[in-house]
Protein backbone atom coordinates (compact mmCIF):
# COMPACT_ATOMS: atom_id res chain seq x y z
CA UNK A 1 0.75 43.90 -7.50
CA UNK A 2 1.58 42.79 -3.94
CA UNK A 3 3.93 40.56 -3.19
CA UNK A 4 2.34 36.98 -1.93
CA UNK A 5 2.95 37.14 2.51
CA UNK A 6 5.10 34.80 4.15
CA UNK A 7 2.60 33.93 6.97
CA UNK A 8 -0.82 33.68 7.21
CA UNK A 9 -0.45 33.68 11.08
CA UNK A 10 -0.15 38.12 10.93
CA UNK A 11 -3.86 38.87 11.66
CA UNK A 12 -5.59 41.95 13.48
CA UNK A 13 -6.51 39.17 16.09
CA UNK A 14 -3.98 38.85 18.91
CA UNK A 15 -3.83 35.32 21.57
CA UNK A 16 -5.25 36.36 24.55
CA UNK A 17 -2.15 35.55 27.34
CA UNK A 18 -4.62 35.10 30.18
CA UNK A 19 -6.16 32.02 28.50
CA UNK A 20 -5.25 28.67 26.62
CA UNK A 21 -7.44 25.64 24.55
CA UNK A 22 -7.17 22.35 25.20
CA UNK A 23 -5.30 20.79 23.43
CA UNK A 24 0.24 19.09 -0.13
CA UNK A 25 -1.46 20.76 -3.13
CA UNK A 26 -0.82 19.51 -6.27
CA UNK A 27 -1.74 20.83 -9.84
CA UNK A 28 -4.77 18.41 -9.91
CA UNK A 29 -6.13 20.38 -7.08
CA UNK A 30 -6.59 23.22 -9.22
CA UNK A 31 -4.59 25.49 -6.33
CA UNK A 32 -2.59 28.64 -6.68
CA UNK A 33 1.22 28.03 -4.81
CA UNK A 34 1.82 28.87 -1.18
CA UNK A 35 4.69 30.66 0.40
CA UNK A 36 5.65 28.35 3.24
CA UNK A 37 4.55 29.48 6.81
CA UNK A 38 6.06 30.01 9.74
CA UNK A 39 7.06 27.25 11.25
CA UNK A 40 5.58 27.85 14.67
CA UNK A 41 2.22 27.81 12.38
CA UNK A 42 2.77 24.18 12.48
CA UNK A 43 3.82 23.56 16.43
CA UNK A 44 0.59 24.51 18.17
CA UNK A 45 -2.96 23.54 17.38
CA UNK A 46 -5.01 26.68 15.73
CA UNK A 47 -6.41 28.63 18.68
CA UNK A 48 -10.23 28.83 19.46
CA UNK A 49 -11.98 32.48 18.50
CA UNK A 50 -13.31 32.69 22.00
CA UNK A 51 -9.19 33.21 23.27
CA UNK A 52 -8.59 35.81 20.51
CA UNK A 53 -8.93 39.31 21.68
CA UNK A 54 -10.21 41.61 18.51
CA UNK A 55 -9.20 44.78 17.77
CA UNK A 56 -12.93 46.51 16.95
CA UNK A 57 -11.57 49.98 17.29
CA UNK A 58 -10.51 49.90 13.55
CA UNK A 59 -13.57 49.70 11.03
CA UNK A 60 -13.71 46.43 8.95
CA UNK A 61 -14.30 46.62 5.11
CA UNK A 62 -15.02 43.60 3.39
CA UNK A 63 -12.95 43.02 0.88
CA UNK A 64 -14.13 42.09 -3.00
CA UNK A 65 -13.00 39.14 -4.80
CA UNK A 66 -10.80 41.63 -6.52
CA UNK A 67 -8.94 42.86 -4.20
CA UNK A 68 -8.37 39.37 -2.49
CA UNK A 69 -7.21 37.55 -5.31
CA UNK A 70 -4.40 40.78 -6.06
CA UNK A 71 -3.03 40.09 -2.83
CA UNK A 72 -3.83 42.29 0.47
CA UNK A 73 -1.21 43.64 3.31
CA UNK A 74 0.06 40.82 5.54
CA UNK A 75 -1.61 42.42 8.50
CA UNK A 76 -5.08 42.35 6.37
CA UNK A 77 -5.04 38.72 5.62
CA UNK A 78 -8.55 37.62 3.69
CA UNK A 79 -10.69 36.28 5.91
CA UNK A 80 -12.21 33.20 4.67
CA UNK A 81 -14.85 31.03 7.19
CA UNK A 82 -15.63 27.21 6.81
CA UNK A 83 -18.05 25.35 8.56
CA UNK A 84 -18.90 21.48 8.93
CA UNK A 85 -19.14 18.83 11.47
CA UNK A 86 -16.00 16.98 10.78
CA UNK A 87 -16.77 13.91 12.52
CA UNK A 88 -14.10 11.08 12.25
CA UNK A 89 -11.70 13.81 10.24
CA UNK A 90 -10.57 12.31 7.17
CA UNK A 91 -8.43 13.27 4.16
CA UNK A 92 -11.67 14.74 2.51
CA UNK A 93 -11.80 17.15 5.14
CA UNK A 94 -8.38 18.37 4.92
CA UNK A 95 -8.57 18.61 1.43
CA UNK A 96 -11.25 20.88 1.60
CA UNK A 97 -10.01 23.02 4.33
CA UNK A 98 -6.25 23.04 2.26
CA UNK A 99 -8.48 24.65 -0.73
CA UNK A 100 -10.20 27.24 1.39
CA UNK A 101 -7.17 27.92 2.62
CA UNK A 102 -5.12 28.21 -0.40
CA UNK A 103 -8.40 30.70 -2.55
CA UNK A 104 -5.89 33.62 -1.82
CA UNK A 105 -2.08 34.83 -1.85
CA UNK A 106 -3.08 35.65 1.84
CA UNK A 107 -5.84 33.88 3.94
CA UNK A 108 -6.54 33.34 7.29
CA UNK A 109 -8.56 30.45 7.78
CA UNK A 110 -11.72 30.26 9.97
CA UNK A 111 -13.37 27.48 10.42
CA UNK A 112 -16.74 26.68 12.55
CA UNK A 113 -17.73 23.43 14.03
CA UNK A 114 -20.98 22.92 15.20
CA UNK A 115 -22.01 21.57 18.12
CA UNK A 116 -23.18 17.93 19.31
CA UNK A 117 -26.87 19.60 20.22
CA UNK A 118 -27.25 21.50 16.75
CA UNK A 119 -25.91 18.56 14.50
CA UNK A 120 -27.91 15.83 16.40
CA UNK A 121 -31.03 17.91 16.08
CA UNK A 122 -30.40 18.98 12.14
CA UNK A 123 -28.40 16.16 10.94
CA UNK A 124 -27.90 13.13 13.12
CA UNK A 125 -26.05 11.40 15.46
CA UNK A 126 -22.08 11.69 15.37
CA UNK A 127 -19.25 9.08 16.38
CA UNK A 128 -17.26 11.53 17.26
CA UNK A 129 -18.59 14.04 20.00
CA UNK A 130 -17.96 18.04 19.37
CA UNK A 131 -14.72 18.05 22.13
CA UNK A 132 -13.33 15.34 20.01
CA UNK A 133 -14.07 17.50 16.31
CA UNK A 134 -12.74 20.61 17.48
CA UNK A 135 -9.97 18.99 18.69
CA UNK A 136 -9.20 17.34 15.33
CA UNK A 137 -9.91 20.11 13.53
CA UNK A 138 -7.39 22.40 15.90
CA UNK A 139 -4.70 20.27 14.82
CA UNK A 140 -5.50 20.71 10.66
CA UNK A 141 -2.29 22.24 9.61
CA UNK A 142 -4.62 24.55 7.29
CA UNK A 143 -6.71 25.90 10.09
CA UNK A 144 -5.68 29.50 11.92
CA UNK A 145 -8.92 29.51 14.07
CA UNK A 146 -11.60 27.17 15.24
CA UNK A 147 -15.09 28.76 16.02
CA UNK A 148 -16.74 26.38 18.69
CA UNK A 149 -20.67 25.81 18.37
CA UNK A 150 -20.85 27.29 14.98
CA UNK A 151 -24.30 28.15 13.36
CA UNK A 152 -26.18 26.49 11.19
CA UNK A 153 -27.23 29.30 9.29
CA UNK A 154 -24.40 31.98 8.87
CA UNK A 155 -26.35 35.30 9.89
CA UNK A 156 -25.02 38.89 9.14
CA UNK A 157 -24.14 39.26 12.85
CA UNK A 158 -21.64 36.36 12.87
CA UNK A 159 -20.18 37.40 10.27
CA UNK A 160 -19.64 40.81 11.23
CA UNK A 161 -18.73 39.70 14.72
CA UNK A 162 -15.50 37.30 12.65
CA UNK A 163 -14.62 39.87 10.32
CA UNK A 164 -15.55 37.50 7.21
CA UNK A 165 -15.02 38.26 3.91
CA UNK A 166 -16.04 35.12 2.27
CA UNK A 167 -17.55 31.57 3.18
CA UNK A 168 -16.14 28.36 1.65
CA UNK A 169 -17.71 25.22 0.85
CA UNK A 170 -19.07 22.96 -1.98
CA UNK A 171 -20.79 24.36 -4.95
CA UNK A 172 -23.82 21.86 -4.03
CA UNK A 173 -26.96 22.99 -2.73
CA UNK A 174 -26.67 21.99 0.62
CA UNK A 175 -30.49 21.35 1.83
CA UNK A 176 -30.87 21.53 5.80
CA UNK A 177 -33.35 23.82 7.86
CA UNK A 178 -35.91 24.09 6.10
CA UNK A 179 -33.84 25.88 3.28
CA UNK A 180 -32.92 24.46 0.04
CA UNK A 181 -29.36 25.80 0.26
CA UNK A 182 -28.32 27.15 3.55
CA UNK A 183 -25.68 29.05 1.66
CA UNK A 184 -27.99 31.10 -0.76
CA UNK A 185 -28.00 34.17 0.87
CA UNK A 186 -24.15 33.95 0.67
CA UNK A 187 -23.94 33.41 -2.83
CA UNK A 188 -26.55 35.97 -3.44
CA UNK A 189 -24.08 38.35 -1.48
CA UNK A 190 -20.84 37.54 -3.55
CA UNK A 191 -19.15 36.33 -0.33
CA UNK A 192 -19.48 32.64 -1.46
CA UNK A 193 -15.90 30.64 -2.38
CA UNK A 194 -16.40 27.06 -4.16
CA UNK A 195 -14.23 24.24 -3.51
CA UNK A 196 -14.31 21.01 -4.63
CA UNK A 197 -15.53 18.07 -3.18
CA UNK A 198 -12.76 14.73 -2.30
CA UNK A 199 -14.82 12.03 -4.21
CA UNK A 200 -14.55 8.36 -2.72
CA UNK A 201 -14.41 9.69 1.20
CA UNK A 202 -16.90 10.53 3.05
CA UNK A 203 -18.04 10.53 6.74
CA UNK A 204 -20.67 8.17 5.81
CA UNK A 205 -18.93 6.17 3.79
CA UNK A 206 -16.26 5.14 6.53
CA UNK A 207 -19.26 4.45 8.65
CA UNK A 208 -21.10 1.96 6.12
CA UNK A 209 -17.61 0.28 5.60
CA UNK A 210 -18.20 -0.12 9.66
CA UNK A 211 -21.30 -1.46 9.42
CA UNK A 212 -20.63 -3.67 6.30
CA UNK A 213 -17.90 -5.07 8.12
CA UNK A 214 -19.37 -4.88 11.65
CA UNK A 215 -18.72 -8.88 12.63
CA UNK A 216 -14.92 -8.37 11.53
CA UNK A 217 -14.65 -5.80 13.80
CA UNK A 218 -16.24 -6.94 16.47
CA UNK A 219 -14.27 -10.21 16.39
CA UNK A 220 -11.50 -7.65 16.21
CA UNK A 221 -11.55 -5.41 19.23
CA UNK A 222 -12.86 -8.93 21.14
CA UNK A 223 -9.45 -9.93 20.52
CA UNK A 224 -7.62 -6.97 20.99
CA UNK A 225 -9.05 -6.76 24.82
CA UNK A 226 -12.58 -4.96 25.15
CA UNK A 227 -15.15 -6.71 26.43
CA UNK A 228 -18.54 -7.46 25.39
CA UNK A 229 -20.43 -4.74 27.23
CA UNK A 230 -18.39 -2.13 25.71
CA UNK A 231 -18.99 -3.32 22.10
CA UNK A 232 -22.76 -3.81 22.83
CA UNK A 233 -22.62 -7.36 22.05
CA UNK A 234 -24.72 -9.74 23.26
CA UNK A 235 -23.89 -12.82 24.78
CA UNK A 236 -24.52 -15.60 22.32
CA UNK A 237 -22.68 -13.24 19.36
CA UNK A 238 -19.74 -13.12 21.85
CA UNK A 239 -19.54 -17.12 21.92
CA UNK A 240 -20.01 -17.21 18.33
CA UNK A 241 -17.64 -14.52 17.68
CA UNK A 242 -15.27 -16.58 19.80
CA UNK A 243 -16.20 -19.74 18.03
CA UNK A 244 -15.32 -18.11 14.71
CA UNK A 245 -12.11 -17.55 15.71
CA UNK A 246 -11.30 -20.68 16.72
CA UNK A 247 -12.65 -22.13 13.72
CA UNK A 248 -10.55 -19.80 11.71
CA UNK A 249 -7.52 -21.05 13.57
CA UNK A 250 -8.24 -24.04 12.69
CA UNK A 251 -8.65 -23.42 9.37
CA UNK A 252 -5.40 -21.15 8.78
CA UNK A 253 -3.67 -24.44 10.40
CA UNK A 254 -5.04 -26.74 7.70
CA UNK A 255 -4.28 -23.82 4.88
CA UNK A 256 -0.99 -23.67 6.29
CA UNK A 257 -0.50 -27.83 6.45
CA UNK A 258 -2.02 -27.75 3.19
CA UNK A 259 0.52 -25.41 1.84
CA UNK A 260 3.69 -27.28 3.53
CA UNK A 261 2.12 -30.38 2.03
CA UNK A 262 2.19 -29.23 -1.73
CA UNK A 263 6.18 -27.84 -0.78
CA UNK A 264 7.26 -31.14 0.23
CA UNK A 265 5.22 -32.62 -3.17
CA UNK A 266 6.64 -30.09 -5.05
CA UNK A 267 10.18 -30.51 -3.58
CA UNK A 268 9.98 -34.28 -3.79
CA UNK A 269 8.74 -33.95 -7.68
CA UNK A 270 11.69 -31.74 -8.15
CA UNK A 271 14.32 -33.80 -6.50
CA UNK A 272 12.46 -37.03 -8.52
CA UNK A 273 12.95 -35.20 -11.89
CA UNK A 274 16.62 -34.48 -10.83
CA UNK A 275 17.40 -37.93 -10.03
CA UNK A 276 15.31 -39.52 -13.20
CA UNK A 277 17.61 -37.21 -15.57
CA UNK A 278 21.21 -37.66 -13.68
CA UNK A 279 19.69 -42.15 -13.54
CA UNK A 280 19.22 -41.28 -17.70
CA UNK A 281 22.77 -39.64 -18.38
CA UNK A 282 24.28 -42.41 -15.94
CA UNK A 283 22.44 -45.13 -17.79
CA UNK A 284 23.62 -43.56 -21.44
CA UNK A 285 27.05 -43.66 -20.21
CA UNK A 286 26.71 -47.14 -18.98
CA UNK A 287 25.39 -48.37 -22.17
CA UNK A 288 28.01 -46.82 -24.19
CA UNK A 289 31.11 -48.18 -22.02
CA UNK A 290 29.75 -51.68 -22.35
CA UNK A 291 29.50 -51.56 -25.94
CA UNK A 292 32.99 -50.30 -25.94
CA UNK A 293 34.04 -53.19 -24.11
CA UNK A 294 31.86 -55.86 -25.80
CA UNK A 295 30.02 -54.68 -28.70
CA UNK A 296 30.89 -56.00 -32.39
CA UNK A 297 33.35 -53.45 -32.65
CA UNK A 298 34.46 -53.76 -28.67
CA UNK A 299 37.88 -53.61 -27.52
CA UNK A 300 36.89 -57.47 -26.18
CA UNK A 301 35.49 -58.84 -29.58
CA UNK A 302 38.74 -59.13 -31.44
CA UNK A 303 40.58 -61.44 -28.22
């Protein structure tokens, strides 16, 4: 059995010098442990797949599952592809990509983004737009490639043309095309890797937190400087935003009277208490000095 490689950086692929891009697992995860990588692997963002220059004059054999789960050569990394849209990159994103990157002792991580045109057309409109995802993406720590205006549907010519040995993504049945699962084909060819889904983050969920919330927020960026017209509000919601927030001034100054009030009470009850028990042990002592003095059995009484 080979021993697990150092780097997942070593790949048949070398940076072309002519061109540049812009620019933890845990047991619960269910994830086999990592050698660390070079540490160069985490200095630069993950290079596009249009800068790579690809050695084609050696003949690529797939791999099995076998042989990539035994371990392979470090210069014959297994070549595992991930695709999404990644828009407003979250923690359930990395998590994924950290999985699909951690299937194998030795992995080199592709992963496709698809375009603002294709998604818009297929899925819907994003926040973030597709300069902005590969960026994030190019900066995963997990990530050794980025493939820009990724397919929808993964066809045998892309993934001869990236050298792929197996796909990544969530056991669901991912509906979109016309297909029931765009994947099926994939699974059908034993080239399909599972991971699990991050429950409780989503895209969509951030958004409807957004939109939930959308008067906080607005009232929010008003505040922190941007105007109206860039937030798309109209002109009577900006005076009422405005006139929320002075009413909630207004309000936190009563609160925080309020509060000082029930100190002062609280203070003055204290300092009350103290008194009425030091006035009781003062008036005890009192009491028993005068009958001391003049009491039937006083020093006084027998004059």
């Amino acid at each position: 059995m080979m021993e697990p490689p150092s780097s997942s950086r070593l790949n048949p692929r070398k940076r072309r010098k002519d061109g540049s891009g812009p620019n933890g697992a845990t047991e619960l995860d269910g994830i086999p442990p990592k050698m660390s990588r070079l540490s160069f692997g985490l200095r630069e963002p993950a290079p596009f797949s249009d800068e790579i220059e690809v050695d084609y004059s050696k003949p690529y054999v797939r791999l099995t599952l076998e042989e990539a789960t035994r371990g392979t050569p470090l210069d014959r990394p297994v070549r595992v592809y991930a695709d999404g849209i990644f828009d407003l990159f979250h923690s359930g994103h990395a998590r994924a990509l950290m999985q699909a990157k951690n299937l194998f002792p030795n992995t080199h991580l592709i992963v496709g983004v698809c375009s603002d045109e294709l998604t818009h057309n297929l899925k819907g409109f994003t926040v973030m737009n597709e300069s902005e995802r590969y960026d994030a993406v190019q900066h995963c720590r997990y990530v050794d490639e980025v493939v820009r205006n990724a397919p929808w549907t993964l066809t045998p010519e892309f993934l001869a043309e990236h050298q792929i040995d197996f796909v990544a993504h969530d056991d669901i049945p991912y509906s979109s095309a016309g297909s029931d699962d765009v994947y099926k084909h994939i699974k059908e060819a034993g080239m399909f890797a599972p991971t699990q889904r991050t429950e409780g983050i989503s895209t969509s969920d951030i958004i409807t937190r957004i939109v939930r919330d959308y008067d906080v927020y607005a009232r929010r960026n008003l505040q922190r400087g941007y105007t109206a017209k860039e937030l798309n509000v109209s002109f009577i919601n900006e005076k009422r935003y405005h006139l929320q927030e002075r009413v909630d001034k207004v309000k936190k100054r009563v609160k925080d009277v309020e509060e000082k009030s029930k100190e002062f009470v609280q203070k003055v009850e204290e300092k009350s208490i103290d008194l009425i028990q030091k006035w009781e042990e003062k008036s005890r002592e009192f009491i028993g000095n005068f009958l001391e003095m003049f009491g039937p059995e006083g020093a006084l009484n027998g004059v």
